[in-house]
Protein backbone atom coordinates (compact mmCIF):
# COMPACT_ATOMS: atom_id res chain seq x y z
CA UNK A 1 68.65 0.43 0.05
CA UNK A 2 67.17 -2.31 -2.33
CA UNK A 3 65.93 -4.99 -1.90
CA UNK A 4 65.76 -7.90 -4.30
CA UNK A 5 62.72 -9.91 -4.46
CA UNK A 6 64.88 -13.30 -6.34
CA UNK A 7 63.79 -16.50 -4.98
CA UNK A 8 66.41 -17.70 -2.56
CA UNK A 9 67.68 -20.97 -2.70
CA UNK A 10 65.29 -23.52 -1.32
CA UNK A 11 66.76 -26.87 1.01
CA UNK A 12 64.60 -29.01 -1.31
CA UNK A 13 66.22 -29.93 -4.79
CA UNK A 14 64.47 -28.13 -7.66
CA UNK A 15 61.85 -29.83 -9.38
CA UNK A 16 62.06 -30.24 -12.89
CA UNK A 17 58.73 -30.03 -14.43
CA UNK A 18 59.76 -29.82 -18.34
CA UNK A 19 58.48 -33.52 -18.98
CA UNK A 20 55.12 -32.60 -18.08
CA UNK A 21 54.40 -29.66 -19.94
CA UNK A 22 52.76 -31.63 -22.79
CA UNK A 23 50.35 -33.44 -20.48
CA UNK A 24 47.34 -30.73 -20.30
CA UNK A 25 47.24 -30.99 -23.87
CA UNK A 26 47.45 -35.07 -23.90
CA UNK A 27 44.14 -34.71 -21.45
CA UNK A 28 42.74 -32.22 -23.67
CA UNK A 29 42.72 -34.51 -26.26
CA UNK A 30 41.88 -38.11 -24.73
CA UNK A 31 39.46 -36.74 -22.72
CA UNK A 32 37.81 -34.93 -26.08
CA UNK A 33 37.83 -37.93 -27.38
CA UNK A 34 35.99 -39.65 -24.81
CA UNK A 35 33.46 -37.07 -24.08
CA UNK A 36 33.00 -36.59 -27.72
CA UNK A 37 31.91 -40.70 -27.85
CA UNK A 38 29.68 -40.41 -24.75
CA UNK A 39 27.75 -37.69 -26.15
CA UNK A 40 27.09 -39.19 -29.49
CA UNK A 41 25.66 -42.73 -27.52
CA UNK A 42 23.88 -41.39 -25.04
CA UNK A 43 23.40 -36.89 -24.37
CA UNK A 44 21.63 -37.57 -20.87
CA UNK A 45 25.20 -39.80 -19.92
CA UNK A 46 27.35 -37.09 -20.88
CA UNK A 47 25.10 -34.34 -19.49
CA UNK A 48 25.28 -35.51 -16.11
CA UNK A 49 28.81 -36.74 -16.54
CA UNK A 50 29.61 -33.05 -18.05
CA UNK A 51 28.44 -31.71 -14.64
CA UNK A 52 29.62 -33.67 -12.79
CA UNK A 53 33.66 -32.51 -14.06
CA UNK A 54 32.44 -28.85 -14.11
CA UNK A 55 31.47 -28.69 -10.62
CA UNK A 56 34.14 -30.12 -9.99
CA UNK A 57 36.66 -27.15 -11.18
CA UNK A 58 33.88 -24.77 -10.10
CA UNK A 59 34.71 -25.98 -6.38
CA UNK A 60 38.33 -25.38 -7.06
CA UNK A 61 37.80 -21.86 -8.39
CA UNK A 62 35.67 -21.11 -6.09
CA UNK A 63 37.62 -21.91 -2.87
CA UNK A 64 40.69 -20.29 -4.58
CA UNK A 65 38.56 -17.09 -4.68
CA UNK A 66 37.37 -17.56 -1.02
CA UNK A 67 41.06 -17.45 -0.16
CA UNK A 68 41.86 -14.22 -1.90
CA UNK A 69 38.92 -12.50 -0.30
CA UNK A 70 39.84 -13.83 3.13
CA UNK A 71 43.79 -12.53 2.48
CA UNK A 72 42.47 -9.22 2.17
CA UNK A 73 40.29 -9.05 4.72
CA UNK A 74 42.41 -9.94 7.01
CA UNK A 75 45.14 -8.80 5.96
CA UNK A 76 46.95 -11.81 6.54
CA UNK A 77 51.31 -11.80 5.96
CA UNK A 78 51.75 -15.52 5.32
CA UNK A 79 49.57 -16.03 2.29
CA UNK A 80 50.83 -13.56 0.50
CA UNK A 81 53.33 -15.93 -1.35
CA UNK A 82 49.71 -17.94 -2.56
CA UNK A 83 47.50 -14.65 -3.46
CA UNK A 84 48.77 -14.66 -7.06
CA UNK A 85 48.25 -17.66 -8.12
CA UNK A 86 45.03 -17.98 -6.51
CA UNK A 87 43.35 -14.85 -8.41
CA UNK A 88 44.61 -16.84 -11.22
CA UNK A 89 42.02 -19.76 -10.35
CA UNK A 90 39.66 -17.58 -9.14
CA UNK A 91 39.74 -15.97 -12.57
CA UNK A 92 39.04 -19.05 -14.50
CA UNK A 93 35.44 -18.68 -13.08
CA UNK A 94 35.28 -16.13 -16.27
CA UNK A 95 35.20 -16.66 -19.21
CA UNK A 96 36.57 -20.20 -19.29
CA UNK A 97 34.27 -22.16 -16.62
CA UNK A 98 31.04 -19.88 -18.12
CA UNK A 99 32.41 -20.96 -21.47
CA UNK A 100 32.47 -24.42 -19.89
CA UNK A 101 28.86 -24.46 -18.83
CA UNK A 102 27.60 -24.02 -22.17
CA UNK A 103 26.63 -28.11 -22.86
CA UNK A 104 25.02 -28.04 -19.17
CA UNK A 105 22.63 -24.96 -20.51
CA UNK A 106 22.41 -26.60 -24.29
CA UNK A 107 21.38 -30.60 -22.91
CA UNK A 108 19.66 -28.96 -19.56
CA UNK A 109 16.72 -30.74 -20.39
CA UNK A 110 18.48 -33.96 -20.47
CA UNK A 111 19.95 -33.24 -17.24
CA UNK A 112 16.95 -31.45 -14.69
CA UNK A 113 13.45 -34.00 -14.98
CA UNK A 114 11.95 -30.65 -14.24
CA UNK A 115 12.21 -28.81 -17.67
CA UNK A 116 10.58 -31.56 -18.47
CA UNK A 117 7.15 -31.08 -16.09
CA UNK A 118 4.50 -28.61 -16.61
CA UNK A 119 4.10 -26.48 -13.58
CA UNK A 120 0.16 -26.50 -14.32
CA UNK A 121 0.51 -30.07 -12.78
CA UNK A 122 3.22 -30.01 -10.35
CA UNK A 123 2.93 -28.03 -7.18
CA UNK A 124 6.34 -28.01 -6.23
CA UNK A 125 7.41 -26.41 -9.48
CA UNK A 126 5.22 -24.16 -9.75
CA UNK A 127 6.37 -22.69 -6.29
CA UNK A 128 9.62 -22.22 -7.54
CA UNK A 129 8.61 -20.39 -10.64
CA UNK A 130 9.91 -18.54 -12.37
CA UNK A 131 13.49 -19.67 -12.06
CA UNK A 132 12.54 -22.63 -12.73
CA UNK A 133 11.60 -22.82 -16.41
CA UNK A 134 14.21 -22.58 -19.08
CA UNK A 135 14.71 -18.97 -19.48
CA UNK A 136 14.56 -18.47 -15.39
CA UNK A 137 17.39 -21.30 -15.65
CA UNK A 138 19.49 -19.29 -18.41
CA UNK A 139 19.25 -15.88 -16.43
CA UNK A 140 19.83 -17.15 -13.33
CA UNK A 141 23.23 -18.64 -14.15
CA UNK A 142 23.90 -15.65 -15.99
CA UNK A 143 23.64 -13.83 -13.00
CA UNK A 144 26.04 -16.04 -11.29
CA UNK A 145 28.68 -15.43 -13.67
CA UNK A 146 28.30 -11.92 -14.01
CA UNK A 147 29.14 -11.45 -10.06
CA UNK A 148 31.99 -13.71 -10.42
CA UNK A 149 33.36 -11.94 -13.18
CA UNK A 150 33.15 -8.29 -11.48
CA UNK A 151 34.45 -9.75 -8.64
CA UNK A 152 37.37 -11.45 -10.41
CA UNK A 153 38.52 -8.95 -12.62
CA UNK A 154 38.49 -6.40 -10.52
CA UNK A 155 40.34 -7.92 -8.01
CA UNK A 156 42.74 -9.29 -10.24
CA UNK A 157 43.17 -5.38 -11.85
CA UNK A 158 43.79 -3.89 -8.80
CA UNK A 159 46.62 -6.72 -8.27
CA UNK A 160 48.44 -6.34 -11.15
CA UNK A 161 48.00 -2.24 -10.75
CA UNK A 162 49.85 -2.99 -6.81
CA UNK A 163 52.29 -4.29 -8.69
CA UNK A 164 52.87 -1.02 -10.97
CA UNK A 165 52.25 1.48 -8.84
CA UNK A 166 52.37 0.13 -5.11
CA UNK A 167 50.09 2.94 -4.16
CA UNK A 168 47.82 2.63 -1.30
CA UNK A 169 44.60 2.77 -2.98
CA UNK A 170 45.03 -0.28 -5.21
CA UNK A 171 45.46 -2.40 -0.94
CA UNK A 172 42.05 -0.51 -0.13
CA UNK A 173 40.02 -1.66 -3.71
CA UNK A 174 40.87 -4.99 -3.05
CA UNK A 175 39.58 -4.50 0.42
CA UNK A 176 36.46 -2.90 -0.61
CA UNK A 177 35.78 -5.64 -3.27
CA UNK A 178 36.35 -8.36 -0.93
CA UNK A 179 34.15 -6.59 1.91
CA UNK A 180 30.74 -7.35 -0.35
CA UNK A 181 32.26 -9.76 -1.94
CA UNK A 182 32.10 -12.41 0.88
CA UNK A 183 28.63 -11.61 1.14
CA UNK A 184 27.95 -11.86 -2.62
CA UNK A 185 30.28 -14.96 -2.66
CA UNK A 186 27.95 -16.63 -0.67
CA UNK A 187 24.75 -16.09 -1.54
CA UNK A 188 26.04 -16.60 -5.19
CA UNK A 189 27.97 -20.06 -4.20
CA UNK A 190 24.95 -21.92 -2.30
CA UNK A 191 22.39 -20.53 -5.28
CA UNK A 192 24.43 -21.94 -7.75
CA UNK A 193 24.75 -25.38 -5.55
CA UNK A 194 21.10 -25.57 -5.46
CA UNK A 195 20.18 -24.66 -8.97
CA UNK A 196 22.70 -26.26 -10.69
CA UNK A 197 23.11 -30.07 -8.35
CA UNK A 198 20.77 -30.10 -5.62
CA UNK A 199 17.81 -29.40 -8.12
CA UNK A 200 18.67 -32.89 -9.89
CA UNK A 201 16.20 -33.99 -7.77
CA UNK A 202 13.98 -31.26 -6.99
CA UNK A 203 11.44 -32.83 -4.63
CA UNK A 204 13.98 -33.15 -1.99
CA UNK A 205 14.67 -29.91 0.54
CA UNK A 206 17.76 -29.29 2.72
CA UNK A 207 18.32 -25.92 4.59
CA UNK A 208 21.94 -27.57 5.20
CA UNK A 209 22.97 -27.66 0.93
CA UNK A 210 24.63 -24.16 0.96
CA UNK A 211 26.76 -24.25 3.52
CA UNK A 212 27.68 -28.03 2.78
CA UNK A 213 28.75 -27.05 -0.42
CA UNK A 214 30.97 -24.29 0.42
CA UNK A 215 32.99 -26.25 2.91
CA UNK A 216 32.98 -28.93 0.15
CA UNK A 217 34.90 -25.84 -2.07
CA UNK A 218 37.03 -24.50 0.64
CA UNK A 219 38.36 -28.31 1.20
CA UNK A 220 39.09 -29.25 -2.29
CA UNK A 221 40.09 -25.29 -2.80
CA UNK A 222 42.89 -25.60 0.11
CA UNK A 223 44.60 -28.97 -1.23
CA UNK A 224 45.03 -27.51 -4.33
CA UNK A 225 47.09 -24.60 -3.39
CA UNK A 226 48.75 -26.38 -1.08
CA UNK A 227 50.08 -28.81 -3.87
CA UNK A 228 50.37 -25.95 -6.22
CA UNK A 229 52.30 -24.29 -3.68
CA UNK A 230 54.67 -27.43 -3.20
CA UNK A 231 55.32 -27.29 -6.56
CA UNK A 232 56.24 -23.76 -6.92
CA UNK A 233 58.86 -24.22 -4.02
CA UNK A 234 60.20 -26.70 -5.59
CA UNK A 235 60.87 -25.04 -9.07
CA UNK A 236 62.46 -22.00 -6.54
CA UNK A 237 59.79 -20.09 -8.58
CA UNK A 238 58.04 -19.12 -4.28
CA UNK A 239 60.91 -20.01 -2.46
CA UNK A 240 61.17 -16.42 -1.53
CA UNK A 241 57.58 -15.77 0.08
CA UNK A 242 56.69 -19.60 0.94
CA UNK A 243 58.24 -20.56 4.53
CA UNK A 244 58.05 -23.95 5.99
CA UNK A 245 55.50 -22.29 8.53
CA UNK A 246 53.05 -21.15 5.30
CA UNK A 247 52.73 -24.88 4.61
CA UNK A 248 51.73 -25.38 8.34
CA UNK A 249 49.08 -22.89 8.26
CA UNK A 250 47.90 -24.22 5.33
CA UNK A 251 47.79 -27.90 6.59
CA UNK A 252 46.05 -26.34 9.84
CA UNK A 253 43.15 -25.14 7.61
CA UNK A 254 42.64 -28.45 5.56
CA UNK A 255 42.69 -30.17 9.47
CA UNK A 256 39.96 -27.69 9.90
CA UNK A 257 37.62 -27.94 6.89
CA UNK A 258 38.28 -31.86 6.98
CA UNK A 259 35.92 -31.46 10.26
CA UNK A 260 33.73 -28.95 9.12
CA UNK A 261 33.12 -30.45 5.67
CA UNK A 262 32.50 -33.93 7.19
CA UNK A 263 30.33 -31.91 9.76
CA UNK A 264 28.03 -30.22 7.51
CA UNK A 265 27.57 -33.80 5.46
CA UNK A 266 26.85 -35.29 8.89
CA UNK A 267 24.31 -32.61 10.12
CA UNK A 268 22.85 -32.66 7.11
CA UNK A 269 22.23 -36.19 7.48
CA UNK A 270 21.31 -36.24 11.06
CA UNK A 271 18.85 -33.26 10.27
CA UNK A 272 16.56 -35.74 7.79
CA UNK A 273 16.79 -38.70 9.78
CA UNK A 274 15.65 -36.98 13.05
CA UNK A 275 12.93 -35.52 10.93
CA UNK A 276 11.71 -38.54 9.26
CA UNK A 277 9.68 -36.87 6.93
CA UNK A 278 9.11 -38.96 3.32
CA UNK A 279 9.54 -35.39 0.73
CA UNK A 280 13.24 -35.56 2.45
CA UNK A 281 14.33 -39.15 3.55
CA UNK A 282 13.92 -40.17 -0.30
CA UNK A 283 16.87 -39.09 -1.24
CA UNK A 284 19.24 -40.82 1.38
CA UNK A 285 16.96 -44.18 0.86
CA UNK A 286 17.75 -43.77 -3.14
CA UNK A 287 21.40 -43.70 -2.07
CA UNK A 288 21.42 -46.82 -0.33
CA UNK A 289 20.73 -48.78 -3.00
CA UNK A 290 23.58 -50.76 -5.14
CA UNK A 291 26.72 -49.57 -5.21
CA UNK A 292 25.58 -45.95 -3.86
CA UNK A 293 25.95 -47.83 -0.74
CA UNK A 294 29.20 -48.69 -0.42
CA UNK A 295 30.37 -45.55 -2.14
CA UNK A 296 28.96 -43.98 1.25
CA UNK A 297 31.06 -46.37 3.00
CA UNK A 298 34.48 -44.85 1.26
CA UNK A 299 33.11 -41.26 1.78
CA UNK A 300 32.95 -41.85 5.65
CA UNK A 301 36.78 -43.13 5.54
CA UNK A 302 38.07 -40.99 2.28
CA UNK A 303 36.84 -37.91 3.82
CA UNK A 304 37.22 -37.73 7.41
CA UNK A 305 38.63 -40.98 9.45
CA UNK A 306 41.68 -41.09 7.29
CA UNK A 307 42.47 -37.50 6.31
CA UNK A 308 41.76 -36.31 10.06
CA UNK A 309 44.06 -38.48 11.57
CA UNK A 310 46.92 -38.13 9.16
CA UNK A 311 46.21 -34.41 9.30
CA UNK A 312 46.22 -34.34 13.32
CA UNK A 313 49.79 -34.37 14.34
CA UNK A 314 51.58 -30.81 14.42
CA UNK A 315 55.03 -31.85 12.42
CA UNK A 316 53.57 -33.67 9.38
CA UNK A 317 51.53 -30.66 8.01
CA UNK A 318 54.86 -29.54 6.16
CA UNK A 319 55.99 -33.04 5.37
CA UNK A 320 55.54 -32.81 1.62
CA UNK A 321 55.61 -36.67 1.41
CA UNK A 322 52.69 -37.20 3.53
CA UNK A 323 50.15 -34.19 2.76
CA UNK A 324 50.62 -34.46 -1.24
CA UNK A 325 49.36 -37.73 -1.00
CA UNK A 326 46.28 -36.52 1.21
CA UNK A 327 45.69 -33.95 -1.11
CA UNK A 328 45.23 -36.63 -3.85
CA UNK A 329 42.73 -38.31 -1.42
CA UNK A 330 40.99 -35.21 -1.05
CA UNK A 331 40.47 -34.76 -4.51
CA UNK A 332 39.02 -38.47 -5.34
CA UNK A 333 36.59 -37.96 -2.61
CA UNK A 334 35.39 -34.33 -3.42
CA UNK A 335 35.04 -36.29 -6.94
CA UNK A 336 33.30 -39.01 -5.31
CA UNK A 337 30.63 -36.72 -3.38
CA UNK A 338 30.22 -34.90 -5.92
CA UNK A 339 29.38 -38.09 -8.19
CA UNK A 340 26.97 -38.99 -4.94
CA UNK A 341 24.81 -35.94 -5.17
CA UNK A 342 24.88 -35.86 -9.12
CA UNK A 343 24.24 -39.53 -10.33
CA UNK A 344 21.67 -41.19 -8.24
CA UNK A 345 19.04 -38.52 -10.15
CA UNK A 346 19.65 -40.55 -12.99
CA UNK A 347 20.93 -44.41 -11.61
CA UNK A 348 18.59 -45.18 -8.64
CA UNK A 349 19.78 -48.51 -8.19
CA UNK A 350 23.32 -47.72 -8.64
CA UNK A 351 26.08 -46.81 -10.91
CA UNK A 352 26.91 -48.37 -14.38
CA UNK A 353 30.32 -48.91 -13.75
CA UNK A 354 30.24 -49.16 -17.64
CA UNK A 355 30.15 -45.63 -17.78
CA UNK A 356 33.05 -44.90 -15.59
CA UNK A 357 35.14 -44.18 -18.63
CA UNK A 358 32.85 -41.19 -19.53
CA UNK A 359 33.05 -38.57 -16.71
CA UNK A 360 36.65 -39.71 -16.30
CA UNK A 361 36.85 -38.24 -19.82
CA UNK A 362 35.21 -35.40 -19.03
CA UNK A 363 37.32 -34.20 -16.29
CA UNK A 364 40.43 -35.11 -17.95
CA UNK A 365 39.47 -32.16 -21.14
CA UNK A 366 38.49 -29.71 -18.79
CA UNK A 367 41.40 -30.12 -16.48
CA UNK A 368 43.86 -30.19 -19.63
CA UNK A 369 41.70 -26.98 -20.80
CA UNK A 370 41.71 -24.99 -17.40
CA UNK A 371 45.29 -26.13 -16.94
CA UNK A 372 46.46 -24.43 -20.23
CA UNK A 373 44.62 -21.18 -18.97
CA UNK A 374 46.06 -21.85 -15.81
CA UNK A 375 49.71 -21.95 -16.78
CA UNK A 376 49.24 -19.08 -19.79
CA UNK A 377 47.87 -16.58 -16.49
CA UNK A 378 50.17 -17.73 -14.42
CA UNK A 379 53.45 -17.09 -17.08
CA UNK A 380 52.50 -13.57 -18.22
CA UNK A 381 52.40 -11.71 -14.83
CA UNK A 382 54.92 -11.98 -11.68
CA UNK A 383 54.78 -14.82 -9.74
CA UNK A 384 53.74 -13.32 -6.47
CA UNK A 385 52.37 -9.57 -5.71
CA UNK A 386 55.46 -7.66 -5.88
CA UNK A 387 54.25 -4.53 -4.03
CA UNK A 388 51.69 -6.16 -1.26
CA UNK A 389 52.21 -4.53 2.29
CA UNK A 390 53.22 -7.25 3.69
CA UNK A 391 55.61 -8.69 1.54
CA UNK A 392 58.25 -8.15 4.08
CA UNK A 393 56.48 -10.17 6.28
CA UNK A 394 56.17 -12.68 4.03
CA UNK A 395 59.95 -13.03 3.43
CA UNK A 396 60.59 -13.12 6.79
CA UNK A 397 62.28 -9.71 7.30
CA UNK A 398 61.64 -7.58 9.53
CA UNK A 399 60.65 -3.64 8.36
CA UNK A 400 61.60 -2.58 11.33
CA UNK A 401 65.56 -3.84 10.55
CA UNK A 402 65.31 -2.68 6.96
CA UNK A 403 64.64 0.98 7.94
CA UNK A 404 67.19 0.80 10.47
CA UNK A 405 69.75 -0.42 7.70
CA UNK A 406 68.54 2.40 5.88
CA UNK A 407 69.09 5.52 8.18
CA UNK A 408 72.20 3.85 8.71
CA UNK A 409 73.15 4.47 4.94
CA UNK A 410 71.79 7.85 5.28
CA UNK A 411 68.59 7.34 3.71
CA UNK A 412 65.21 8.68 5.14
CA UNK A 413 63.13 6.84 6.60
């Protein structure tokens, strides 16, 4: 007996998505444009603009990758229907974010004060030689990519070779991969954190930073595939391995890294003010000032009062109309925070919110960019695993009733 893997039809009408297929290309271009602008006025503006919008789709990748690892370490029936298309976004980690980081390594020295310091003078440098320096800063970030693109590719090989072959030894790579993976995945993540955002302002210390900025990824990494996912079922491209119930698990994680993101920012918090000590409180008192202030006050509400209670009841974590929206919210205020660790280096007293127009423009090329690369991955290789062992489950049939059927054609079993 066969089985045909064709999407079914889905309750929701299809969603036609052929007016937008010019739009990553429109951003491409605007956002050029803009960046292009910001850079000739003013380098240090569009270097910390720049990484601002890069760490921005590094958090995406990155919690797209943590969910692949996770799948196959747990071996998990439900998200098999979101695997695919998340070792697509994991894979734009390399060559196209690395690619991406080039004007962070090229106008570094408008962006960290301390390539600018001799270590002869500064104590604190010094101690952290010899990363950092310009070479340590090069290397290390090589580093970073290298392990994401070992881990990537070869995750994404033995994928594609399920799909060929269906053999049992392409299920255990992918296990073995994402068994040091996780561990290399986050020792990798919170380095990279530090080095590249929390060094802005190097004086400050914060044994909380790693682990803030992985839930950060994980949050931001579930509301994307969850609106990717949305939009797959309704094109009837996933309606065959995305239930109703998928979308509730998925909703039931974003409840759950809404509190542990907003945790990890509040311990961190809570952590310098008990302390009191002036080499950490500095930073928090810098972020009072101007609008820094009240752009604290929206992160409170954006990222936990009013995505935790929308989140909390049972039924609307599969009402499409409700959670899209939230993931919207979620990615403003991962923007936001991200903006409120990155700009205060450079605006003490606040932000120029004449400059708003330039890391807008930033993130507009690189998500018209990583979109293209997106869609281009996504097109040229089946839409979800064909051969995982628990497709089945992830249909909704049981294997149990498809053997049955077919001893009862005579077939073995």
């Amino acid at each position: 007996m066969t089985m045909s893997l064709h999407p079914e039809k889905t309750h929701l009408p299809l969603l036609d998505l052929s007016k937008w297929c010019k739009l990553p290309a429109v951003l491409m271009v605007v956002g050029g444009l803009l960046s292009v602008v910001g850079l000739a006025i003013s380098p240090t503006e569009f270097g910390f603009s720049w990484l601002l919008a890069f760490m921005f789709y590094y958090s995406i990748a990155l919690g797209a990758l943590f969910l692949v690892m996770v799948h196959h370490l747990t071996d998990a029936g439900w998200s098999v229907g979101i695997r695919r298309f998340c070792e697509h976004l994991a894979s734009l980690l390399f060559p196209w974010l690395a690619i991406l980081f080039l004007p962070i390594a090229i106008f570094a020295k408008h962006i960290y004060s301390w390539l600018q310091e001799s270590p002869a003078t500064n104590n604190l440098i010094a101690a952290k030689l010899p990363v950092f320096t310009y070479s340590g800063f090069i290397i290390a970030s090589a580093i970073f990519f290298g392990i994401w693109w070992l881990l990537t590719s070869q995750l994404s090989r033995w994928s594609l070779k399920q799909d060929e072959t269906g053999a049992a030894e392409c299920t255990y790579k992918m296990r073995f991969y994402s068994g040091w993976g996780i561990v290399a995945f986050a020792l990798t993540l919170s380095a990279s954190g530090v080095l590249w955002m929390k060094a802005l302002q190097y004086q400050w210390f914060s044994a909380m930073y790693g682990v803030y900025f992985f839930s950060g990824c994980a949050w931001i990494g579930l509301a994307t595939v969850y609106v990717i996912g949305v939009i797959l079922l309704r094109q009837g491209v996933l309606s065959a391995v995305l239930k109703e119930n998928y979308f509730y698990f998925i909703g039931v994680l974003l409840l759950a890294f809404t509190l542990f993101s907003s945790y990890t920012e509040f311990a961190q918090y809570f952590v310098v003010w008990n302390a009191n000590m002036p080499t950490e409180t500095f930073w928090y008192l810098i972020r009072e000032n101007g609008n820094w202030w009240w752009l604290s006050m929206i992160l409170i509400a954006g990222k936990f009062f009013v995505p935790f209670f929308v989140l909390l009841p049972v039924s609307v974590k599969t009402n499409f109309k409700v959670i899209i929206p939230v993931c919207v919210l979620i990615w403003a205020m991962h923007a936001a925070d991200l903006a409120f660790n990155i700009f205060p280096a450079l605006h003490n007293d606040g932000y120029p919110l004449k400059w708003i127009w330039l890391p807008v423009g930033c993130l507009m090329f690189m998500g018209g960019f990583l979109g293209k690369v997106f869609l281009k991955k996504f097109n040229s290789h089946p839409p979800f695993p064909q051969r995982d062992p628990r497709l089945l489950e992830a249909m909704g049939v049981n294997a149990n009733v498809v053997n049955d059927l077919v001893d009862a054609k005579g077939g073995v079993r």
